[in-house]
Protein backbone atom coordinates (compact mmCIF):
# COMPACT_ATOMS: atom_id res chain seq x y z
CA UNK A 1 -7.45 18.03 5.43
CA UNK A 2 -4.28 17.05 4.43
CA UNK A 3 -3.39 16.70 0.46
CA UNK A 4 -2.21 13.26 -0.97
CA UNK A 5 0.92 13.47 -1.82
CA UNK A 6 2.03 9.80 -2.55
CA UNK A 7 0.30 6.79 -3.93
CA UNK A 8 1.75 3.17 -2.38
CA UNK A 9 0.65 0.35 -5.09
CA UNK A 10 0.51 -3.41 -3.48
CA UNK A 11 -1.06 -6.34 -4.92
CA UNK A 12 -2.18 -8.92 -2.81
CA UNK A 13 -3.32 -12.82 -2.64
CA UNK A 14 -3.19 -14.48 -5.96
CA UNK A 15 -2.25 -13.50 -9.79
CA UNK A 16 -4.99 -12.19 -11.84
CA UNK A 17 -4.80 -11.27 -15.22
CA UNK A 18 -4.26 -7.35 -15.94
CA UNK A 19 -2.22 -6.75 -12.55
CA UNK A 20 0.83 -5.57 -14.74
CA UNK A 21 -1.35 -3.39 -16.49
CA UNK A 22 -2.94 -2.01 -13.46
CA UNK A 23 -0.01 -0.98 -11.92
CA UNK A 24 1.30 0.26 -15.02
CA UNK A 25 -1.65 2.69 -15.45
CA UNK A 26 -1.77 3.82 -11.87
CA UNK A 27 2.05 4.76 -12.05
CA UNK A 28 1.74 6.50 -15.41
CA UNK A 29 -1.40 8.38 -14.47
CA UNK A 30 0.32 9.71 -10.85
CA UNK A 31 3.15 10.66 -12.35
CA UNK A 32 1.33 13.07 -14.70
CA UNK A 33 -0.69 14.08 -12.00
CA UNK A 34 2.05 15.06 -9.74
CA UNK A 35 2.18 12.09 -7.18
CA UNK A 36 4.66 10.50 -6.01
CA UNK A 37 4.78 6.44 -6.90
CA UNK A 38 5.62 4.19 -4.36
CA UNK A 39 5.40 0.24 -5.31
CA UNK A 40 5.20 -2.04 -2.37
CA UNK A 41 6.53 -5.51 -3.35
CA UNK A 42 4.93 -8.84 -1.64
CA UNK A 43 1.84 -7.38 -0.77
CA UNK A 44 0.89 -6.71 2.93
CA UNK A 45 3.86 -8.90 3.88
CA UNK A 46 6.42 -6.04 2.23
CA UNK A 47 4.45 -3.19 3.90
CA UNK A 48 5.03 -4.51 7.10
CA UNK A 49 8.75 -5.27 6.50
CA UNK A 50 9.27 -2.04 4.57
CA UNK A 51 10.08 -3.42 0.86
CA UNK A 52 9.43 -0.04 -0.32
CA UNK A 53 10.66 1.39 -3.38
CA UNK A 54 9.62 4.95 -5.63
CA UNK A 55 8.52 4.26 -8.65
CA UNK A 56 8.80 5.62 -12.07
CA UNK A 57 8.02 5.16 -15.86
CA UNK A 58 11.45 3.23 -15.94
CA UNK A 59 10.08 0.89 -13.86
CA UNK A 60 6.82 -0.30 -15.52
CA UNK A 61 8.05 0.23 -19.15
CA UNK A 62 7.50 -3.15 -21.14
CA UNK A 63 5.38 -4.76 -18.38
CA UNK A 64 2.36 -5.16 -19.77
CA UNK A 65 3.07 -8.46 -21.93
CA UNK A 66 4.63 -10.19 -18.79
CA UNK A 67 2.18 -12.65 -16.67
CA UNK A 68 2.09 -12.16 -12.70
CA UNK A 69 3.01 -8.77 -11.21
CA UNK A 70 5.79 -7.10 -11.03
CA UNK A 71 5.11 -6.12 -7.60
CA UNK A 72 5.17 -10.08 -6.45
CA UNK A 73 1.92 -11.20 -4.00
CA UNK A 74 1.75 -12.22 -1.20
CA UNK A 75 -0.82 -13.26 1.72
CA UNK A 76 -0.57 -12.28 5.28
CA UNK A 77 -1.73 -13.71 8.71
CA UNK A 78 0.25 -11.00 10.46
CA UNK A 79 -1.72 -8.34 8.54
CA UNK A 80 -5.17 -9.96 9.86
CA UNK A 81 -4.26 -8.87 13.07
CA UNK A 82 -5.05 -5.62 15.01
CA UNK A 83 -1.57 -4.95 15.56
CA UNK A 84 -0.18 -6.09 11.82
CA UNK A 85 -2.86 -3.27 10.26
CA UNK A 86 -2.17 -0.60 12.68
CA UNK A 87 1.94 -1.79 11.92
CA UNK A 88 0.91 -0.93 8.23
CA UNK A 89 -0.42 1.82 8.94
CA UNK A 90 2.78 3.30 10.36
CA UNK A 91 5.00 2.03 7.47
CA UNK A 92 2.59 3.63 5.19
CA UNK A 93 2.87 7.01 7.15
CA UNK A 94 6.29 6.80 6.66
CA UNK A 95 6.23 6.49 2.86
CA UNK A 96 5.82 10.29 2.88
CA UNK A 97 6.66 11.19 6.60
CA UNK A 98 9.93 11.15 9.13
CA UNK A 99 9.76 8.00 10.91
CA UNK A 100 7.53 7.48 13.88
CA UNK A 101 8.37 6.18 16.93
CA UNK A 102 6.24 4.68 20.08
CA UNK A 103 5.30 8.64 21.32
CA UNK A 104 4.93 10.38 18.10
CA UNK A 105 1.97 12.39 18.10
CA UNK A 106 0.51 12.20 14.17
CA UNK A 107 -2.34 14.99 13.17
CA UNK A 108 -5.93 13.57 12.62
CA UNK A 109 -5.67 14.55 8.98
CA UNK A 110 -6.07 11.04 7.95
CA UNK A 111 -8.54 8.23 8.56
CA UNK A 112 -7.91 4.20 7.99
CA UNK A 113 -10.31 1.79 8.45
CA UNK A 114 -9.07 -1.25 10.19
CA UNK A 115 -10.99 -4.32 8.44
CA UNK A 116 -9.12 -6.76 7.25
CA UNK A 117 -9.32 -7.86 3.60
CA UNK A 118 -12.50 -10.51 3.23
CA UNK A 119 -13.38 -10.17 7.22
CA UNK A 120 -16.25 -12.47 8.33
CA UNK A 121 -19.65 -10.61 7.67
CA UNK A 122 -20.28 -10.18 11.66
CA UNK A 123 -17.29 -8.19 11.96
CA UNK A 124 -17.43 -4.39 12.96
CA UNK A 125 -15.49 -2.17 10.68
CA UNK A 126 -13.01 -0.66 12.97
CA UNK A 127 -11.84 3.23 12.26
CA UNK A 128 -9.43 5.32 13.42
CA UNK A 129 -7.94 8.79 13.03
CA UNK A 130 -4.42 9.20 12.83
């Protein structure tokens, strides 16, 4: 199985108290563990367009004070869709891979489950090995 290497950090839907904080503490803590940081801003929307950036200390220093998150939010139809998820799924590869195109062949190291966020209770969770 393959090791984690990078950790992406999205928020998504609306503001909640302690989102600053959260990604605050999830940078911090993966830096000292070795990872690399990766904060997606606008939620699903910016994984699926790519608004990708590495994080670092720098960037969460003095954050915790400040309301919202730094990360914006954002909700997305496209994500609710089959193709959106297995979309983010590719940009999320590429956060730590070369790119991949329409034949690349990816090793089953990894599994994703393909439910959206807050499906309807009838529907199947969806997995699949990339």
């Amino acid at each position: 199985m393959a090791k984690v290497k990078t950790i992406g950090i999205l928020t998504s839907g609306g503001d909640a108290p302690g989102m600053n904080a959260a990604v605050r503490a999830v940078t911090r803590a993966g830096i000292y563990y070795g990872f690399s940081i990766k904060g997606i801003y606008r939620g699903y929307d910016g994984l699926l367009s790519g608004e990708i950036q590495p994080f670092s200390t720098e960037n969460v220093s003095g954050i915790i004070c400040e309301g919202g998150t730094i990360l914006k939010t954002a909700r997305s139809k496209e994500f609710m869709t089959k193709e959106g998820r297995i979309k983010a799924i590719h940009r999320a590869l590429r956060m730590n891979n070369p790119p991949l195109t329409q034949n690349s062949v990816v090793k089953p190291s990894r599994a994703i489950i393909l439910e959206p966020p807050m499906a309807p209770k009838k529907a199947e969770k969806r997995l699949m090995i990339i």
